[in-house]
C-alpha atoms as a PDB file:
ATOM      1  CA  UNK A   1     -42.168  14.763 -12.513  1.00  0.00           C
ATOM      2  CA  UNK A   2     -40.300  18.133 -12.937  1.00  0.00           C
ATOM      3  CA  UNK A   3     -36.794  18.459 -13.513  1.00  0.00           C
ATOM      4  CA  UNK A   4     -35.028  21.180 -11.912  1.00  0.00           C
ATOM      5  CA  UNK A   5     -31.958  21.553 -13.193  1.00  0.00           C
ATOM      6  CA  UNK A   6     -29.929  22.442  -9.624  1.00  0.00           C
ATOM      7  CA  UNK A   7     -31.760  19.308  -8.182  1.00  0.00           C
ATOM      8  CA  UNK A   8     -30.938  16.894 -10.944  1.00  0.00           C
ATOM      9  CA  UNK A   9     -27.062  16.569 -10.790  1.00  0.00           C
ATOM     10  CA  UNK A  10     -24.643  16.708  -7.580  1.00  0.00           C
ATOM     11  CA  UNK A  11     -22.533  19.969  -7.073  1.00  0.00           C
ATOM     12  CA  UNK A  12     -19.742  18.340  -9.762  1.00  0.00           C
ATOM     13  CA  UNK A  13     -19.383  18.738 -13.271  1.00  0.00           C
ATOM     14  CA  UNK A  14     -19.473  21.332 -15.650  1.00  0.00           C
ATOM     15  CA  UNK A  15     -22.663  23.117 -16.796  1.00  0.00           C
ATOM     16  CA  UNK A  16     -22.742  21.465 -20.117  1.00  0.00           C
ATOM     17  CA  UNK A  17     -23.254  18.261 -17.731  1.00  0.00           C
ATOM     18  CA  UNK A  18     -25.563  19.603 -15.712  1.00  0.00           C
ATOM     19  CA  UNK A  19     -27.546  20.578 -18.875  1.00  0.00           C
ATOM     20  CA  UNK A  20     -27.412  17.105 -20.524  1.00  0.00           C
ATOM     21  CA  UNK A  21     -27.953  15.411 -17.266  1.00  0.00           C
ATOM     22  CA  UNK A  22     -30.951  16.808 -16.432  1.00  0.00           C
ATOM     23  CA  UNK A  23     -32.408  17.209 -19.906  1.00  0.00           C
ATOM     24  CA  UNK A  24     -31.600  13.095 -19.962  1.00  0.00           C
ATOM     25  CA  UNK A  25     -33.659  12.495 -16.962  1.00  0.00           C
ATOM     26  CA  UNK A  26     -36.156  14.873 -18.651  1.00  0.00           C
ATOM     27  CA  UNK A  27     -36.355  12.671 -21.851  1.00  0.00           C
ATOM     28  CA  UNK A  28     -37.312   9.421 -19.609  1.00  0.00           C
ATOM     29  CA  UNK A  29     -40.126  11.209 -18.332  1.00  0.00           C
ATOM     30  CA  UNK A  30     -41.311  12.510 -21.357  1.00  0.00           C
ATOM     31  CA  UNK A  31     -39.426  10.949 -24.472  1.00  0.00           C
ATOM     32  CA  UNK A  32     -41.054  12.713 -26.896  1.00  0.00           C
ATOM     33  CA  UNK A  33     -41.114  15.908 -25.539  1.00  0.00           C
ATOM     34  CA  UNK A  34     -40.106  18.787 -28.014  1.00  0.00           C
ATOM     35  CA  UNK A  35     -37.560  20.860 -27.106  1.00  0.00           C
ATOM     36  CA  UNK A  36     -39.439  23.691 -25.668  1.00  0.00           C
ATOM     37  CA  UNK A  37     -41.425  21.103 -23.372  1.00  0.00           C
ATOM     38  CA  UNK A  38     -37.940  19.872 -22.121  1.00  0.00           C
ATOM     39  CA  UNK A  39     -36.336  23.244 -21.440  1.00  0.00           C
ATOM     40  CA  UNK A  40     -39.594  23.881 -19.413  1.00  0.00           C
ATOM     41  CA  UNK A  41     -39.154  20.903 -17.055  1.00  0.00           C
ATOM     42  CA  UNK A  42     -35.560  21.318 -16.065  1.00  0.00           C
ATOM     43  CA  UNK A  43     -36.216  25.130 -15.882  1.00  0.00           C
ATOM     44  CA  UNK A  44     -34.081  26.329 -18.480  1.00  0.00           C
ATOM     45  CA  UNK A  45     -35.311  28.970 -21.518  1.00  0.00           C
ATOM     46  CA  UNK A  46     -35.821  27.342 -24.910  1.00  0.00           C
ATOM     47  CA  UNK A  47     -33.112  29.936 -26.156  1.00  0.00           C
ATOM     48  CA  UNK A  48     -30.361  28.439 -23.429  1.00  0.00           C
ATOM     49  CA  UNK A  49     -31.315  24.595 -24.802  1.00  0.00           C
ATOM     50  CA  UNK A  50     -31.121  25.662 -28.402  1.00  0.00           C
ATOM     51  CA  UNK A  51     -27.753  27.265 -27.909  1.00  0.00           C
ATOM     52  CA  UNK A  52     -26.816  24.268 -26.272  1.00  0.00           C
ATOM     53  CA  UNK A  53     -28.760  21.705 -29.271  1.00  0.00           C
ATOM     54  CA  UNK A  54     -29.588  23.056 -32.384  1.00  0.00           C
ATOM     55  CA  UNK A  55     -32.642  20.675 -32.419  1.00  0.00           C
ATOM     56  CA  UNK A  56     -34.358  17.398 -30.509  1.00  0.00           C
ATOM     57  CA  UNK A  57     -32.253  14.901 -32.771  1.00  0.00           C
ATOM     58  CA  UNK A  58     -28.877  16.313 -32.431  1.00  0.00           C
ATOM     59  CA  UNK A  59     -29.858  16.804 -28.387  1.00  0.00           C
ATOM     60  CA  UNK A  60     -30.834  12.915 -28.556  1.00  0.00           C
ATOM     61  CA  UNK A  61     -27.457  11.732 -30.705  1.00  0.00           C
ATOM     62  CA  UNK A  62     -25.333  14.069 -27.941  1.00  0.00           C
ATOM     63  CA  UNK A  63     -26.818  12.360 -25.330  1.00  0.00           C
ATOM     64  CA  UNK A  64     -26.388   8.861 -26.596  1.00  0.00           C
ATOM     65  CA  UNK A  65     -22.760   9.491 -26.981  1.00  0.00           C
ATOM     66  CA  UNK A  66     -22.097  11.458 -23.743  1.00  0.00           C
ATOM     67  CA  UNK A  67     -23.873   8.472 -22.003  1.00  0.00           C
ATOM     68  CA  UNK A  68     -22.011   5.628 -23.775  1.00  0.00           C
ATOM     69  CA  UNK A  69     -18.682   7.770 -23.381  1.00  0.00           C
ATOM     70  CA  UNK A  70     -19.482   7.746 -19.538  1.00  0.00           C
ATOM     71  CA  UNK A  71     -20.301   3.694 -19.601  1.00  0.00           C
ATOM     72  CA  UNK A  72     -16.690   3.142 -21.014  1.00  0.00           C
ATOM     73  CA  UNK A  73     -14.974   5.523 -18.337  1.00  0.00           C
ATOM     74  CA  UNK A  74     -16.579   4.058 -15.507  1.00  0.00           C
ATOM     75  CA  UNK A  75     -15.472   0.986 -16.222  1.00  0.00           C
ATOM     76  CA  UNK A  76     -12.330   2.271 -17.600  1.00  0.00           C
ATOM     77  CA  UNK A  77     -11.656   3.956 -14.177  1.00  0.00           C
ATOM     78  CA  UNK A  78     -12.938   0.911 -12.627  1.00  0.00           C
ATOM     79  CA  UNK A  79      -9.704  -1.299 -13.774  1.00  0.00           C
ATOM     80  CA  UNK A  80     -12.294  -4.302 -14.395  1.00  0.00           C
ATOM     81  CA  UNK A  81      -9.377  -6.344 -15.769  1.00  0.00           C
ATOM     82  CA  UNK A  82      -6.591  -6.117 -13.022  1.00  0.00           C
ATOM     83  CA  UNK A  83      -8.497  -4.786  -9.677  1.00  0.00           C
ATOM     84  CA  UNK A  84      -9.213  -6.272  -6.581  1.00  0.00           C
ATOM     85  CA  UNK A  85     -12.687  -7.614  -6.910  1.00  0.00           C
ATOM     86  CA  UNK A  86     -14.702  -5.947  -4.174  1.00  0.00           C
ATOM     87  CA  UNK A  87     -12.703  -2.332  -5.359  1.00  0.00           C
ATOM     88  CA  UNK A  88     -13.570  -2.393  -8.860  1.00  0.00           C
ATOM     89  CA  UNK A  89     -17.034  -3.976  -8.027  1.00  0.00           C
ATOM     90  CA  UNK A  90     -17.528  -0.667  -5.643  1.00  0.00           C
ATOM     91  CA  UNK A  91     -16.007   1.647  -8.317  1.00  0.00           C
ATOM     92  CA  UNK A  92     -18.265   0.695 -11.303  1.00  0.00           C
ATOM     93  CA  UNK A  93     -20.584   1.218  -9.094  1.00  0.00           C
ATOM     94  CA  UNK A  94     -19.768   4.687  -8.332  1.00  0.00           C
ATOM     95  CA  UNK A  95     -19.080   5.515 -11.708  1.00  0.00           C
ATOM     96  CA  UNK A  96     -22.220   4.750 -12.811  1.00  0.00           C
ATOM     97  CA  UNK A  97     -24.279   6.503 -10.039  1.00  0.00           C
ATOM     98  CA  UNK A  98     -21.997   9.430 -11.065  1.00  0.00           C
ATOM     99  CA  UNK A  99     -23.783  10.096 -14.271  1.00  0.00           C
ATOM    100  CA  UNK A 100     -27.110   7.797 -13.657  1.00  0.00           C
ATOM    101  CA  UNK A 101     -29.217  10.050 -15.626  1.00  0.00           C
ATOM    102  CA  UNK A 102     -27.492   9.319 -18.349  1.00  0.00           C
ATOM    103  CA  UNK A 103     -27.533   5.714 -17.904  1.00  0.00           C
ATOM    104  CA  UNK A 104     -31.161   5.724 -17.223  1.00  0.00           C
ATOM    105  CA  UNK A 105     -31.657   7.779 -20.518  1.00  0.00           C
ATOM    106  CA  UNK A 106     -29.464   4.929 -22.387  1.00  0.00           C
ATOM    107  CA  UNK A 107     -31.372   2.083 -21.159  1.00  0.00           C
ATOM    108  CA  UNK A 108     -34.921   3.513 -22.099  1.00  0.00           C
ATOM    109  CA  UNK A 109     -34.090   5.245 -25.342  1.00  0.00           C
ATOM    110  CA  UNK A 110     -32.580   1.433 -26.355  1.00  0.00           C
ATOM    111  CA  UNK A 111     -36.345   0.171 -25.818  1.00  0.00           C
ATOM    112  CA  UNK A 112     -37.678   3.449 -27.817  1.00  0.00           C
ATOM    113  CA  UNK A 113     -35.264   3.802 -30.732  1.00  0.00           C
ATOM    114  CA  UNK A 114     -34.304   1.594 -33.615  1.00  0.00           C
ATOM    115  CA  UNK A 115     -30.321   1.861 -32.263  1.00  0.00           C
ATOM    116  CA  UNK A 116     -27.706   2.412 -34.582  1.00  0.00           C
ATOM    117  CA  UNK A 117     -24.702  -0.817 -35.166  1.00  0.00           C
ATOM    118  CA  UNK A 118     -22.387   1.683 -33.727  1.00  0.00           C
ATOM    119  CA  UNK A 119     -24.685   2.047 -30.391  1.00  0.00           C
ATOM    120  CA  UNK A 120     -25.429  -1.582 -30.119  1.00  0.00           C
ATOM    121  CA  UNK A 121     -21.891  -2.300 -30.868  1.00  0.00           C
ATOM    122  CA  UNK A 122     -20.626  -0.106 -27.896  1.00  0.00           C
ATOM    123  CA  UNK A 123     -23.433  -1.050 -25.268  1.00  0.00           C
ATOM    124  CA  UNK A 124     -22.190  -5.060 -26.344  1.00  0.00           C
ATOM    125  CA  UNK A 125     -18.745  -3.779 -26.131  1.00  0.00           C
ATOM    126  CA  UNK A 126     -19.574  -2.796 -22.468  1.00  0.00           C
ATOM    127  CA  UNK A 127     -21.561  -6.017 -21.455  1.00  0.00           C
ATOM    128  CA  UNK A 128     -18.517  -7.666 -22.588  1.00  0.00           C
ATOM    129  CA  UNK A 129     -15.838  -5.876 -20.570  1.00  0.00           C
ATOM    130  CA  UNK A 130     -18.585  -6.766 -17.540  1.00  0.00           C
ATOM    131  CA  UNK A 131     -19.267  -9.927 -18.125  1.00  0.00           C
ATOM    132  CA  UNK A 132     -14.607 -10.685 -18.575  1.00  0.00           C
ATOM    133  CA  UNK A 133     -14.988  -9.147 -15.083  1.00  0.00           C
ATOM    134  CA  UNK A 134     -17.569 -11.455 -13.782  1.00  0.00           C
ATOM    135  CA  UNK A 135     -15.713 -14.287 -15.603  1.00  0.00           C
ATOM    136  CA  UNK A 136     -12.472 -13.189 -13.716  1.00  0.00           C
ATOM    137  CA  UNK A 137     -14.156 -12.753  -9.810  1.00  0.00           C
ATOM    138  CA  UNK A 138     -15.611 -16.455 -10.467  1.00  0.00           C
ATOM    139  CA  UNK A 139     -11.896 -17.427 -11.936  1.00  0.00           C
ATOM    140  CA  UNK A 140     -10.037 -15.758  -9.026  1.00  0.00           C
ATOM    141  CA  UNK A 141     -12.799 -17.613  -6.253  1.00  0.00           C
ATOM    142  CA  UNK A 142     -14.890 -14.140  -5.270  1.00  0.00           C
ATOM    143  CA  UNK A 143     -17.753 -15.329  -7.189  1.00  0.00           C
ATOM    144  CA  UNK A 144     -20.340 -18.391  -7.726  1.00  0.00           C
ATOM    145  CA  UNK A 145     -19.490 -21.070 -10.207  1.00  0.00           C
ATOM    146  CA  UNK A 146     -23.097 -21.740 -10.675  1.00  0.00           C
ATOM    147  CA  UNK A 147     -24.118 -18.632 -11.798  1.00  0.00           C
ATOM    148  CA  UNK A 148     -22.829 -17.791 -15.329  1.00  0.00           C
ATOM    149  CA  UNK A 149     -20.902 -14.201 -15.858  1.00  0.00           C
ATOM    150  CA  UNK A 150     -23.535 -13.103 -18.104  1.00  0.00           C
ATOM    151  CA  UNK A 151     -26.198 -13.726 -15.799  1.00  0.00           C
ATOM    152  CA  UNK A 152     -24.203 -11.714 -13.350  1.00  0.00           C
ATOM    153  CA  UNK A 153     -23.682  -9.090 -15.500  1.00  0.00           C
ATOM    154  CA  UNK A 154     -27.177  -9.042 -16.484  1.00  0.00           C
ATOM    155  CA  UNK A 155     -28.316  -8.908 -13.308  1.00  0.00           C
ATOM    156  CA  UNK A 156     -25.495  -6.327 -11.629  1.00  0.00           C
ATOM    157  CA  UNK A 157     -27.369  -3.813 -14.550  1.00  0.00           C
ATOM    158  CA  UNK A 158     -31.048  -4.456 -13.529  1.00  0.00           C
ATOM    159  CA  UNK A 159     -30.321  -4.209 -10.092  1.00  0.00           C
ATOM    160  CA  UNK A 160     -28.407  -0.541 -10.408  1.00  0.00           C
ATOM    161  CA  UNK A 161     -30.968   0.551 -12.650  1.00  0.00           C
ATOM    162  CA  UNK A 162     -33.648  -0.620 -10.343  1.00  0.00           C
ATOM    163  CA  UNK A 163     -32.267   0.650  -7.495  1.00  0.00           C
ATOM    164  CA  UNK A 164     -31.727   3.864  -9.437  1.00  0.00           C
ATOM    165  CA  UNK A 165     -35.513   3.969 -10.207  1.00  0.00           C
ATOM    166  CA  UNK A 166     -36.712   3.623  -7.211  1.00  0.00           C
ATOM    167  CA  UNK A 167     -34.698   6.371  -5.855  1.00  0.00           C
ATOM    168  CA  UNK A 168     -36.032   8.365  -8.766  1.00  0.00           C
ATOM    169  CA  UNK A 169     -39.674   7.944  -7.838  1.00  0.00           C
ATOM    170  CA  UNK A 170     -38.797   8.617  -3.911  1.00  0.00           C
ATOM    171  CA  UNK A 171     -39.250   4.806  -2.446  1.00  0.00           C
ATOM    172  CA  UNK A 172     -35.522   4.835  -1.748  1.00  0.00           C
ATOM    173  CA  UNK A 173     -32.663   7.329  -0.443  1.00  0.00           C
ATOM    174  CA  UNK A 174     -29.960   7.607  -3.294  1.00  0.00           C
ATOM    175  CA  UNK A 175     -27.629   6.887  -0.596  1.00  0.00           C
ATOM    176  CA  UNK A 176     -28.720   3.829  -0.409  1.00  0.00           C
ATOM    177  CA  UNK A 177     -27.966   2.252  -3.706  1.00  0.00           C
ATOM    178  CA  UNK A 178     -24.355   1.843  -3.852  1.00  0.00           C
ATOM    179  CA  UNK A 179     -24.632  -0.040   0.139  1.00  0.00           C
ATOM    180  CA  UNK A 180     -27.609  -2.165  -1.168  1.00  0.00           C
ATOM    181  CA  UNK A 181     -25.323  -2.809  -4.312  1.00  0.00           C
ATOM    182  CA  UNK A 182     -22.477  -4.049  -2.511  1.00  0.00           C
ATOM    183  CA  UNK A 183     -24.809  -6.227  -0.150  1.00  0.00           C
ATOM    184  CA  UNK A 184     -27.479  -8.064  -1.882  1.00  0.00           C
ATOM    185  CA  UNK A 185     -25.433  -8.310  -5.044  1.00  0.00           C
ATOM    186  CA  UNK A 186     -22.082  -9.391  -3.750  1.00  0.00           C
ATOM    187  CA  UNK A 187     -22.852 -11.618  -1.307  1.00  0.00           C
ATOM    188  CA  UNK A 188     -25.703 -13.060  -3.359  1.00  0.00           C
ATOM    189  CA  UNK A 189     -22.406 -14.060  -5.986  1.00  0.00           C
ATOM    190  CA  UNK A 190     -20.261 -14.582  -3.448  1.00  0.00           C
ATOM    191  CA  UNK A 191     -18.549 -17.758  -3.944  1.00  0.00           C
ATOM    192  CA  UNK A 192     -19.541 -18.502  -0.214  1.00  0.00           C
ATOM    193  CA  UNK A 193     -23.183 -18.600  -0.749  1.00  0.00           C
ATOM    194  CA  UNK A 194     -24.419 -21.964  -2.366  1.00  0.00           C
ATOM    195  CA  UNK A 195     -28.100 -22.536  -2.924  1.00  0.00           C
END
């Protein structure tokens, strides 16, 4: 799959995003693609990605941290702790479709790479602050007793990130993650819906 650069990111951000977005989405393609093969795919010269990276390994290291940077905002943004359910439900959402190449890129470099303590350390530090948000929706009534808040949790990610995936390879509009988000997931945890 090629990776224009224009086409990979929405009309926000700065180009430095735009460059690590699309080189992220680049990398899950073709992880070990060598720096000249990824500045071919999103359309770039090699000369504009080695200004931007010196090499593959400090390119890979940026992206880990721009992408677990991201994870923390959106939930940060999100107010996870103090939030009406349903809002900060739909604004993790968003957050995380804001900068989905970068959460893709996370998820599959985790499965390549031998990950660092610090990297595990903040990707647990994130399941956390989702599953204490899980834990509070079930507390405050919006959500299943049944189901446990890491199971939740679990599932909200695999859901987003197959959602995002099929959008990726064309079976699904983009614009229809975040409403088939907010559907199936929260009314399959809604504290309504028994089995």
């Amino acid at each position: 799959m090629k990776h224009v650069l224009i086409s990979a990111v929405s009309s926000c951000g700065s180009l430095h995003d735009q460059l690590l977005r699309a080189t992220a989405s680049a990398l899950v393609d073709k992880p070990l693609a060598s720096l000249q093969e990824l500045a071919k795919s999103i359309d770039v010269s090699e000369a504009i990605l080695r200004g931007f990276c010196s090499d593959r390994d400090n390119l890979i290291e940026l992206l880990y941290s721009r992408s677990l940077g991201q994870l923390h905002m959106a939930i940060e943004v999100a107010h996870l702790d103090s939030g009406v359910i349903q809002e900060s439900f739909k604004s993790l959402t968003e957050g995380l479709l804001r900068y989905k190449e970068l959460l893709i890129f996370l998820t599959h470099r985790f499965e390549l790479d031998e990950v660092s303590s610090p990297r595990k350390a903040s990707w647990q530090d994130f399941q956390t602050k989702i599953d204490r948000f899980f834990l509070r929706g079930k507390f405050e009534g919006s959500f299943r007793n049944d189901v446990s808040a890491a199971a939740m949790s679990d599932v909200f990610i695999g859901m987003l990130l197959a959602l995002i995936n099929s959008a990726r390879v064309g079976r699904i509009a983009e614009s229809e993650i975040l409403c088939s988000m907010e559907t199936m997931f929260l009314k399959g945890v809604n504290s309504d819906c028994k089995a």
